[in-house]
Protein backbone atom coordinates (compact mmCIF):
# COMPACT_ATOMS: atom_id res chain seq x y z
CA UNK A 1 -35.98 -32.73 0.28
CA UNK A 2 -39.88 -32.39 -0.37
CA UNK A 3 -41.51 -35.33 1.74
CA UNK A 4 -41.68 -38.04 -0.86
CA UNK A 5 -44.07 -41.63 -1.10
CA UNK A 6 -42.65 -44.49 -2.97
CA UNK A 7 -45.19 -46.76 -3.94
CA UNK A 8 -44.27 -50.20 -4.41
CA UNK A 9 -46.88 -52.56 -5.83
CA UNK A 10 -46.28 -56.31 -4.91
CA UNK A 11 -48.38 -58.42 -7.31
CA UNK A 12 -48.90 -62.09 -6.20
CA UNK A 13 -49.31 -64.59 -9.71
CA UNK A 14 -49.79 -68.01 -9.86
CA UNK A 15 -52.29 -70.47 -10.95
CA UNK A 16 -55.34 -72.01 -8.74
CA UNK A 17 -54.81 -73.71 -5.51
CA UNK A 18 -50.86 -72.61 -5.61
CA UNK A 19 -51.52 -70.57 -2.02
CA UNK A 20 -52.06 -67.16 -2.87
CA UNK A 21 -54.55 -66.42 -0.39
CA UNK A 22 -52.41 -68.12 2.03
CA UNK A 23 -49.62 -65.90 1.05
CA UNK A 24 -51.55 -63.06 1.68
CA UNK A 25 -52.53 -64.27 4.83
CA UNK A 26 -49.71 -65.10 6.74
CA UNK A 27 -48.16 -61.71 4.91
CA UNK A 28 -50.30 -59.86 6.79
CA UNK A 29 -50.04 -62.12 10.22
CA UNK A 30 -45.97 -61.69 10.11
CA UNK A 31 -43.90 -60.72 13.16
CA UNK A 32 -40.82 -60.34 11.23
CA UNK A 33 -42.05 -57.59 9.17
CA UNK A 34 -43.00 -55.65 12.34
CA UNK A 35 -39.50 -56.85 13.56
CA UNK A 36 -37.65 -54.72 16.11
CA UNK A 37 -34.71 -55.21 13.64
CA UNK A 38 -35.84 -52.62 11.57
CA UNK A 39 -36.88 -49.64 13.46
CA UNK A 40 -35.91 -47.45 10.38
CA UNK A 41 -38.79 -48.73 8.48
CA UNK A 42 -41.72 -49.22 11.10
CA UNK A 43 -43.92 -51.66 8.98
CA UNK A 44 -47.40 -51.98 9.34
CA UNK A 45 -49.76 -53.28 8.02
CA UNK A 46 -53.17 -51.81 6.28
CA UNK A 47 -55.87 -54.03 5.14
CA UNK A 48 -58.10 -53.43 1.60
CA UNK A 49 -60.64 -55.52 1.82
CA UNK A 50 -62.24 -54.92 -2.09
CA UNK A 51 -58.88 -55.29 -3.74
CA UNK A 52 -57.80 -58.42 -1.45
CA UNK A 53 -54.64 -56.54 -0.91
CA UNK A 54 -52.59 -54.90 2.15
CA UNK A 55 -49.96 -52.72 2.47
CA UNK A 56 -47.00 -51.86 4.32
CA UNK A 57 -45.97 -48.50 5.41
CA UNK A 58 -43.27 -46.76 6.58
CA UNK A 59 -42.98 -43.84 8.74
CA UNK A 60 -39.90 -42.26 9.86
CA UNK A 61 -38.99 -40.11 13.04
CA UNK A 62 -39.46 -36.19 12.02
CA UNK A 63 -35.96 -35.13 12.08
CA UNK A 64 -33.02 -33.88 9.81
CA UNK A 65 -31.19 -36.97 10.10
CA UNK A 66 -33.71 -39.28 8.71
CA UNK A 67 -34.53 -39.96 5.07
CA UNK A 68 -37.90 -37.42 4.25
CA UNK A 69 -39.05 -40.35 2.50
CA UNK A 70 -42.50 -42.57 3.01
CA UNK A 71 -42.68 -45.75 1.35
CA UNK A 72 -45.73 -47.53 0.54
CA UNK A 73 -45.77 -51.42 0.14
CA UNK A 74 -48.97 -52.88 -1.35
CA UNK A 75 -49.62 -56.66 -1.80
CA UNK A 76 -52.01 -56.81 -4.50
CA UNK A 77 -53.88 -59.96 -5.80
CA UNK A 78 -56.19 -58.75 -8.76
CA UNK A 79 -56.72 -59.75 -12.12
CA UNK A 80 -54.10 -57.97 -14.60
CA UNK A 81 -56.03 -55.56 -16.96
CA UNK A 82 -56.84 -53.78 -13.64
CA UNK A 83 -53.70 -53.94 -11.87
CA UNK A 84 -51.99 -52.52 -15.31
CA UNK A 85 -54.98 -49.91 -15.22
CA UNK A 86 -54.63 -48.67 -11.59
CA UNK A 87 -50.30 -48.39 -11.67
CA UNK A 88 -49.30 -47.83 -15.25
CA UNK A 89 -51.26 -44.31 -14.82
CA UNK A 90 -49.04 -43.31 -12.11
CA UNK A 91 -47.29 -39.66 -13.32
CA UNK A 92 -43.92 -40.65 -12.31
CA UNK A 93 -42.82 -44.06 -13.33
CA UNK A 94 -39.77 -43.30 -11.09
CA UNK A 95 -41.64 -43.39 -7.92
CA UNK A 96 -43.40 -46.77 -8.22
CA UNK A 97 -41.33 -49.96 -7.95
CA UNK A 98 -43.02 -52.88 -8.79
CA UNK A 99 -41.94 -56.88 -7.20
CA UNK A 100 -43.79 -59.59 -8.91
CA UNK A 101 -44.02 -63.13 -6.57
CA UNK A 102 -45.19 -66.08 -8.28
CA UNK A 103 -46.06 -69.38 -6.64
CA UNK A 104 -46.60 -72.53 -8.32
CA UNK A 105 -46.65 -75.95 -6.44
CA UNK A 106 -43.94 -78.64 -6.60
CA UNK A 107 -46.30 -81.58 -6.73
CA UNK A 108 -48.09 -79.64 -10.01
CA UNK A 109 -46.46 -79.35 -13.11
CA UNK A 110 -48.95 -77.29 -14.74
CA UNK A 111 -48.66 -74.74 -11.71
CA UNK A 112 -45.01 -74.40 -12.95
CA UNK A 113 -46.06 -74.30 -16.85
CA UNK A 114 -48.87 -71.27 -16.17
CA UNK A 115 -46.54 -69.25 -13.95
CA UNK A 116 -44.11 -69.10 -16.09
CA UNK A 117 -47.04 -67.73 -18.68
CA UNK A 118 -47.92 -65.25 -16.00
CA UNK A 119 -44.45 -63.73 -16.00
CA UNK A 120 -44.02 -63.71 -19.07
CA UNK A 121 -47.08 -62.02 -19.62
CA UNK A 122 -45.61 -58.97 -17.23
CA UNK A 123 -42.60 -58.44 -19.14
CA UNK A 124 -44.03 -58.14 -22.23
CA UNK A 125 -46.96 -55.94 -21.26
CA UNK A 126 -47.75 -53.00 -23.57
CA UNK A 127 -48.02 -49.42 -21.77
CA UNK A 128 -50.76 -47.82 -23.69
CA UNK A 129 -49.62 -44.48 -22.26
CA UNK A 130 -46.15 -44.44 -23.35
CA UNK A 131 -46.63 -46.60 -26.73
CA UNK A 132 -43.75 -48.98 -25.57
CA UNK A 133 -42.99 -52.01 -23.87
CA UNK A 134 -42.24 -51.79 -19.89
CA UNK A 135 -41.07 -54.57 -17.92
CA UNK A 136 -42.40 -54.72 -14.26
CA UNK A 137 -40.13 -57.66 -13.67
CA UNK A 138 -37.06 -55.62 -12.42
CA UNK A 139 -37.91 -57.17 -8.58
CA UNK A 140 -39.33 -60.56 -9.49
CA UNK A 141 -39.58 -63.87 -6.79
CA UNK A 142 -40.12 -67.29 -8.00
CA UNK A 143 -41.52 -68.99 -4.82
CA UNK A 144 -41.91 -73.21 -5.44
CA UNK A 145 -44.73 -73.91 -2.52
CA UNK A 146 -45.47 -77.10 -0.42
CA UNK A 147 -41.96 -78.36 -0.04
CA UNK A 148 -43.20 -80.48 3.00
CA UNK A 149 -44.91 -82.82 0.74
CA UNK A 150 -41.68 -84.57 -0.30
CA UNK A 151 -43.46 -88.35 -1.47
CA UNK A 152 -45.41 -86.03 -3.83
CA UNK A 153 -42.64 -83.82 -5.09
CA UNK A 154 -42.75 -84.02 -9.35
CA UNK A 155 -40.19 -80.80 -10.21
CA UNK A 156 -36.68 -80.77 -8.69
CA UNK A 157 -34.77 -78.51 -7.34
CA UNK A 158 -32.38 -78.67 -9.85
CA UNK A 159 -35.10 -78.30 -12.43
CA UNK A 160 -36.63 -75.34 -10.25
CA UNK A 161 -33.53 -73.57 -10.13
CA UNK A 162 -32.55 -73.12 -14.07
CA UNK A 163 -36.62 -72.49 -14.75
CA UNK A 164 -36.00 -69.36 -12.04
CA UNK A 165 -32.23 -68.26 -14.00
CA UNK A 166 -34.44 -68.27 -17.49
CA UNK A 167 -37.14 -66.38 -16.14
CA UNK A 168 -34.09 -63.79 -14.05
CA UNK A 169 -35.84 -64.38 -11.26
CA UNK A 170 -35.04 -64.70 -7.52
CA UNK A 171 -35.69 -68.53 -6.43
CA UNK A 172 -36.43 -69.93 -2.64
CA UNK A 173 -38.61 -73.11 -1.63
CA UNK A 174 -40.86 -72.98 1.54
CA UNK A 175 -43.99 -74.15 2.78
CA UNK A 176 -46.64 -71.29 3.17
CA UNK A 177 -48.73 -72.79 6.24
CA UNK A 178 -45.57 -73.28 7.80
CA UNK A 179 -44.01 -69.77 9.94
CA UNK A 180 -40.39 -70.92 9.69
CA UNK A 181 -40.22 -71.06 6.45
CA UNK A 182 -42.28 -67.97 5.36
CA UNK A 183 -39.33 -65.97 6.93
CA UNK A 184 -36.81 -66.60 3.83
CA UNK A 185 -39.14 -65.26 1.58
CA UNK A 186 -40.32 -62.20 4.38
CA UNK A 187 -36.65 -61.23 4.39
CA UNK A 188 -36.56 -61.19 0.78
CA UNK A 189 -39.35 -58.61 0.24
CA UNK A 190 -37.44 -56.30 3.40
CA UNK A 191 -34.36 -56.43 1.38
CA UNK A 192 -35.92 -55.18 -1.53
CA UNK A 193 -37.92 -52.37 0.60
CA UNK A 194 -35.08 -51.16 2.30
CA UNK A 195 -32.94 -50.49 -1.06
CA UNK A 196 -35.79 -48.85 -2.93
């Protein structure tokens, strides 16, 4: 097999003050995807400073028993005519996987109301390429931030979870800031790298 690179785009949505650039942050400060646990995939990270993004690679030993396969994670935060402008170009639709994470904040309905705008808005995007309608939601993370401010909590769980089963998409709670439980949502995104 000719050496091959996935790309896989990970867009981060949500409205202001929901902890994007947190996200991003401790993304790119994680031990656990560096982890010794997953030799196979030797992830790194690579830091793009103009499109406040990074990426994850991985790079596999040179032999005949390993996938010839290179797979390129980038965690994108950019506004969405450009983000639809830079991937839906790609020549081979088949070699770009796309995971959408939106955050919203329990203690903020709104937050909850304009994510939900935000994915819909990437379902229903129009490829001007292709003249048809491709949904980039196939890999999709609902993430409900600042659990640790319980007194100030305004959306349930309960109310959380059916929102995420509309929307088809995967549903955790966690606090950004907080390392312990940034690793649900870590092991999330290395489940979906490892099956792409």
């Amino acid at each position: 097999m000719d050496n091959k690179i996935i790309k896989v785009y990970c867009l981060i949505i949500g409205s202001n003050s929901v902890g994007k650039t947190t996200l991003i942050n401790k993304l790119q400060q994680s031990s656990s995807l560096s982890s010794k646990n997953y030799d196979d995939y030797n992830l790194t990270t690579r830091i793009n400073i103009i499109r406040k993004s990074y990426g994850l690679s991985k790079n596999e030993p040179d032999n005949d028993n390993s996938k010839n396969q290179n797979k390129r994670i980038e965690i994108i935060y950019i506004e969405f005519p450009e983000f639809y402008r830079k991937s839906e170009t790609s020549s081979n639709v088949n070699d770009r996987i796309i995971i959408v994470i939106g955050l919203f904040d329990i203690s903020n309905r709104s937050s909850l109301t304009i994510l939900e705008k935000l994915f819909n808005s990437t379902t229903t995007n129009k490829n001007p390429h292709t003249n048809h309608k491709q949904s980039i939601g196939f890999n999709r993370i609902m993430v409900a931030n600042k659990i640790d401010l319980i007194d100030k909590r305004i959306i349930s769980y309960n109310e959380c979870q059916t929102k995420s089963k509309l929307l088809k998409c995967r549903y955790i709670e966690c606090t950004i800031r907080n390392d312990q439980t940034m690793q649900e949502l870590e092991q999330i995104i290395l489940d979906i790298i490892k099956n792409v």
